[in-house]
Protein backbone atom coordinates (compact mmCIF):
# COMPACT_ATOMS: atom_id res chain seq x y z
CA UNK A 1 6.72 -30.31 16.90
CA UNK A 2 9.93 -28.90 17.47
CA UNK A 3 10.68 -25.34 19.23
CA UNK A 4 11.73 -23.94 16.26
CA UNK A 5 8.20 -25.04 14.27
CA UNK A 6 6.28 -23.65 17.35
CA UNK A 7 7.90 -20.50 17.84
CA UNK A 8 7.47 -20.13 13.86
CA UNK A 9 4.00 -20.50 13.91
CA UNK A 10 3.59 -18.40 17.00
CA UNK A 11 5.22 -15.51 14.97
CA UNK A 12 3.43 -16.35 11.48
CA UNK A 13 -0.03 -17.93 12.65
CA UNK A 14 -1.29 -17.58 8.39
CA UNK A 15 2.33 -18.78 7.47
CA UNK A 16 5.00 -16.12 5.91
CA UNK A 17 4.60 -13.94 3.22
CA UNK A 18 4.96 -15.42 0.01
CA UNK A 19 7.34 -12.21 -1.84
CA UNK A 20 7.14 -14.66 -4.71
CA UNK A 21 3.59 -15.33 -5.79
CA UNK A 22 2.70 -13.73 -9.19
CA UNK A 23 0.82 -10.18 -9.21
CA UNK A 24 -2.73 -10.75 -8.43
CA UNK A 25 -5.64 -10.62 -11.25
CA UNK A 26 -8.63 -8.45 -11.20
CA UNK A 27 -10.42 -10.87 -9.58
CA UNK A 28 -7.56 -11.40 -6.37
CA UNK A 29 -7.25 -7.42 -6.36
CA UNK A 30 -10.88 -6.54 -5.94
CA UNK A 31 -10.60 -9.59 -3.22
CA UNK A 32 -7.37 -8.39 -1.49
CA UNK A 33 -8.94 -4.98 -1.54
CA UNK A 34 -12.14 -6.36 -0.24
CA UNK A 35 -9.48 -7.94 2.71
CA UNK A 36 -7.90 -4.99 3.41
CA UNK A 37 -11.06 -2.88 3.96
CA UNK A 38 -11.83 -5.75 6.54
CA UNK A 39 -9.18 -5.20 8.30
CA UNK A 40 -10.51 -2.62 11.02
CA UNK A 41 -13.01 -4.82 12.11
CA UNK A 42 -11.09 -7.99 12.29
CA UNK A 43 -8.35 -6.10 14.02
CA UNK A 44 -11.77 -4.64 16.58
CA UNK A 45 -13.07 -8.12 16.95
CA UNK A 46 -9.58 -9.55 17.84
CA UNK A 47 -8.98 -7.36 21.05
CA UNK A 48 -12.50 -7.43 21.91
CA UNK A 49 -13.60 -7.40 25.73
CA UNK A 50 -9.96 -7.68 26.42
CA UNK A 51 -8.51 -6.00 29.40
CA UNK A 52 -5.95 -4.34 30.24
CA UNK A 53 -3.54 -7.00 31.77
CA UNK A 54 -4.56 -9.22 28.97
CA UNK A 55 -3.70 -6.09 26.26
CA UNK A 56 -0.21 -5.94 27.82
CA UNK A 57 0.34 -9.62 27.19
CA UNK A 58 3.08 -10.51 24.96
CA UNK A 59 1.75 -12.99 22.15
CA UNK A 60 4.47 -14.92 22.40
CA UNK A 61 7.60 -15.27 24.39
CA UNK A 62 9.94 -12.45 23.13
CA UNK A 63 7.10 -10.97 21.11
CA UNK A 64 5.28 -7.64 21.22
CA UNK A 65 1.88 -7.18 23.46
CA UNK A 66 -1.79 -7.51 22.01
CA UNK A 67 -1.62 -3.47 22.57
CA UNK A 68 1.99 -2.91 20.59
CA UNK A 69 0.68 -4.98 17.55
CA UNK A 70 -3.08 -3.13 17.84
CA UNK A 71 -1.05 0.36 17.30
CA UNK A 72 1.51 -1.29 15.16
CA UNK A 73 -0.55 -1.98 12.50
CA UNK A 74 -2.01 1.68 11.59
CA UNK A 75 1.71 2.76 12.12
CA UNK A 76 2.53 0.56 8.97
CA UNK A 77 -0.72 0.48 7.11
CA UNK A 78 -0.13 4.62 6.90
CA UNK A 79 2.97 4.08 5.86
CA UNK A 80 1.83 1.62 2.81
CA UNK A 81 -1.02 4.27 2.06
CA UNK A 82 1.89 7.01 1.69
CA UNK A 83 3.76 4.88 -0.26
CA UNK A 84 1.01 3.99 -2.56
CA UNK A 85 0.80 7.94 -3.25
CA UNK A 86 4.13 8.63 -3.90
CA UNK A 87 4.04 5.90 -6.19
CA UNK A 88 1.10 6.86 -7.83
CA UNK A 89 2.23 10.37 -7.99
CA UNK A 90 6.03 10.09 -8.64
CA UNK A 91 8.03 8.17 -11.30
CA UNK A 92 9.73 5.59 -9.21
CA UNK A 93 9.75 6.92 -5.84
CA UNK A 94 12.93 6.03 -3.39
CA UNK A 95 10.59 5.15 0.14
CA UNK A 96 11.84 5.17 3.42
CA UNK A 97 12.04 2.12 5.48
CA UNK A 98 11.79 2.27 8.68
CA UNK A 99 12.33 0.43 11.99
CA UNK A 100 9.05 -0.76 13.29
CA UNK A 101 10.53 -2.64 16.68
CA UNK A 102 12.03 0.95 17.72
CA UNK A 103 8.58 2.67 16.79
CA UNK A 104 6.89 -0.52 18.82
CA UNK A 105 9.31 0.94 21.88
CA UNK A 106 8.26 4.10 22.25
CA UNK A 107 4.54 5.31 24.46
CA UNK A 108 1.95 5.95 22.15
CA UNK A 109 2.67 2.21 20.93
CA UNK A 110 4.01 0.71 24.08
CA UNK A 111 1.18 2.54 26.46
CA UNK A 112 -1.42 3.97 25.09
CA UNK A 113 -5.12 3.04 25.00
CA UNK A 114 -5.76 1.18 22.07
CA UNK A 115 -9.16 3.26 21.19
CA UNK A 116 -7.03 5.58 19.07
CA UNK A 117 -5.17 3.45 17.04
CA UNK A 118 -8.40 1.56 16.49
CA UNK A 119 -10.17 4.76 14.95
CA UNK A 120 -7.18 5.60 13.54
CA UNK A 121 -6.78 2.22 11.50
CA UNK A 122 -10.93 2.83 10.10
CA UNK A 123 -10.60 6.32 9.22
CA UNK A 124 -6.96 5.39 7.14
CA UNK A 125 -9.00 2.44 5.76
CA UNK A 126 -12.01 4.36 4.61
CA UNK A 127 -9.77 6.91 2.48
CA UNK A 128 -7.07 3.76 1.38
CA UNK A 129 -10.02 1.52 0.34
CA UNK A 130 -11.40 4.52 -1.51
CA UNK A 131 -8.12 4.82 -3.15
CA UNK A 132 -7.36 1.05 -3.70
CA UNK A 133 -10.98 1.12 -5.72
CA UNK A 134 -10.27 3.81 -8.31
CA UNK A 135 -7.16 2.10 -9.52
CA UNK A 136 -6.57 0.89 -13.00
CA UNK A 137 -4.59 -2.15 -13.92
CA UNK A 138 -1.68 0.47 -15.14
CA UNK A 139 -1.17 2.05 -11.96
CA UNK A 140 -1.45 -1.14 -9.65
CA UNK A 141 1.73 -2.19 -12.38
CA UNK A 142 3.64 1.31 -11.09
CA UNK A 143 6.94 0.90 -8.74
CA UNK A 144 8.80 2.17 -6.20
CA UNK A 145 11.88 1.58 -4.86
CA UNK A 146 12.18 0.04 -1.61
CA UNK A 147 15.80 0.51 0.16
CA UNK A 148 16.65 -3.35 1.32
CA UNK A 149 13.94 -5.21 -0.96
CA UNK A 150 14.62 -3.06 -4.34
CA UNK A 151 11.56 -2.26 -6.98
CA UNK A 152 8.10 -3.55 -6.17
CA UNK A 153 4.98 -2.85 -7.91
CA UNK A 154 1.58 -1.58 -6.48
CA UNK A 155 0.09 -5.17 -6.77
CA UNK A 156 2.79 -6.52 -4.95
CA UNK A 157 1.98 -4.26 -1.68
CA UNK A 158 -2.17 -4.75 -2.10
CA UNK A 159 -0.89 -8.19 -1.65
CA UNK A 160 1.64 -7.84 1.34
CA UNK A 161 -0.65 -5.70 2.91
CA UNK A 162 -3.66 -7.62 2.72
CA UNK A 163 -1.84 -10.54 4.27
CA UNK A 164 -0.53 -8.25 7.14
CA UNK A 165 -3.90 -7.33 7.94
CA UNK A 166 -4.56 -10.71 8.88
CA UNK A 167 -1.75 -11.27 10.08
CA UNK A 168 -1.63 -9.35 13.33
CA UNK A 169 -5.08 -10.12 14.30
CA UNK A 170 -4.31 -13.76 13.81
CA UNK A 171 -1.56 -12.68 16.58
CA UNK A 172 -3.91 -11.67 18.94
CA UNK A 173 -6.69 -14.30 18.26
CA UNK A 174 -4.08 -16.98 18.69
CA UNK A 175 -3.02 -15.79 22.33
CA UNK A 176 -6.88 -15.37 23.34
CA UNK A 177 -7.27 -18.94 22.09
CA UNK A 178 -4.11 -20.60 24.35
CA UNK A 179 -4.67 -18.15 27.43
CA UNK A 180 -8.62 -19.49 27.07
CA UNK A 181 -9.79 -15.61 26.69
């Protein structure tokens, strides 16, 4: 295995994001949903019994800490439950990207104790999971407008969400398993 392969599946332990794959059926929906309400405790179980040394260690060389990707993830998953609003809310809404590696930088991602961002994620998921649930078929078919990836439907983020809440975990799993944690 090359450096390359290794450092790419140190940054995308399930594989990337497929942007490509068709618009999931009723069936993959209720199971994506099912994934994403999952994700709390997977995310719990993942930094389980770890310390603190062990939070603040990078997953990979060049990559953020077990702790930056623990408070990473509610930062985006509120930002994909806002956008899911808008969108269900506004004709087309214009979201706002925004630069998760500076966000990663600053304390309350950087230092903090994880227990709040842990809470935070399970409270967010209880009221998105409610929300993901009451859909119809229309309104998973609604778009926004992304500024660098252009218009994207509501089935399209269940299904980019529900592989980044396995992602990070995977993340932190995968550095327990090499350090032998």
């Amino acid at each position: 295995m090359t450096t390359t392969d290794a450092t790419e599946r140190l940054r995308f332990p399930l594989g990337r994001f497929d942007p490509k794959a068709p618009s999931p059926d009723a069936a993959a929906r209720a199971a994506a949903i099912a994934s994403i309400a999952a994700t709390p405790a997977r995310m719990r179980s993942a930094v389980a019994g770890l310390t603190a040394a062990q939070l603040d260690t990078p997953y990979r060389e060049g990559g953020w800490t077990a702790r930056q990707v623990v408070h990473h993830v509610p930062d985006s998953h509120m930002n994909a439950y806002v956008r899911f609003k808008l969108t269900l809310t506004e004709d087309k809404p214009a979201i706002k990207a925004y630069r998760e590696a500076e966000w990663a930088k600053l304390a309350d991602t950087r230092d903090a104790p994880i227990e709040t961002s842990l809470m935070l994620l399970e409270a967010l998921h209880t009221r998105w999971d409610a929300l993901l649930r009451s859909m119809s078929d229309a309104q998973f078919a609604r778009t926004m407008i992304h500024p660098e990836w252009g218009e994207l439907d509501l089935g399209f983020m269940l299904r980019l969400y529900e592989w980044h809440g396995r992602h990070h975990p995977a993340h932190i799993t995968g550095l327990r398993n090499r350090m032998g944690w």
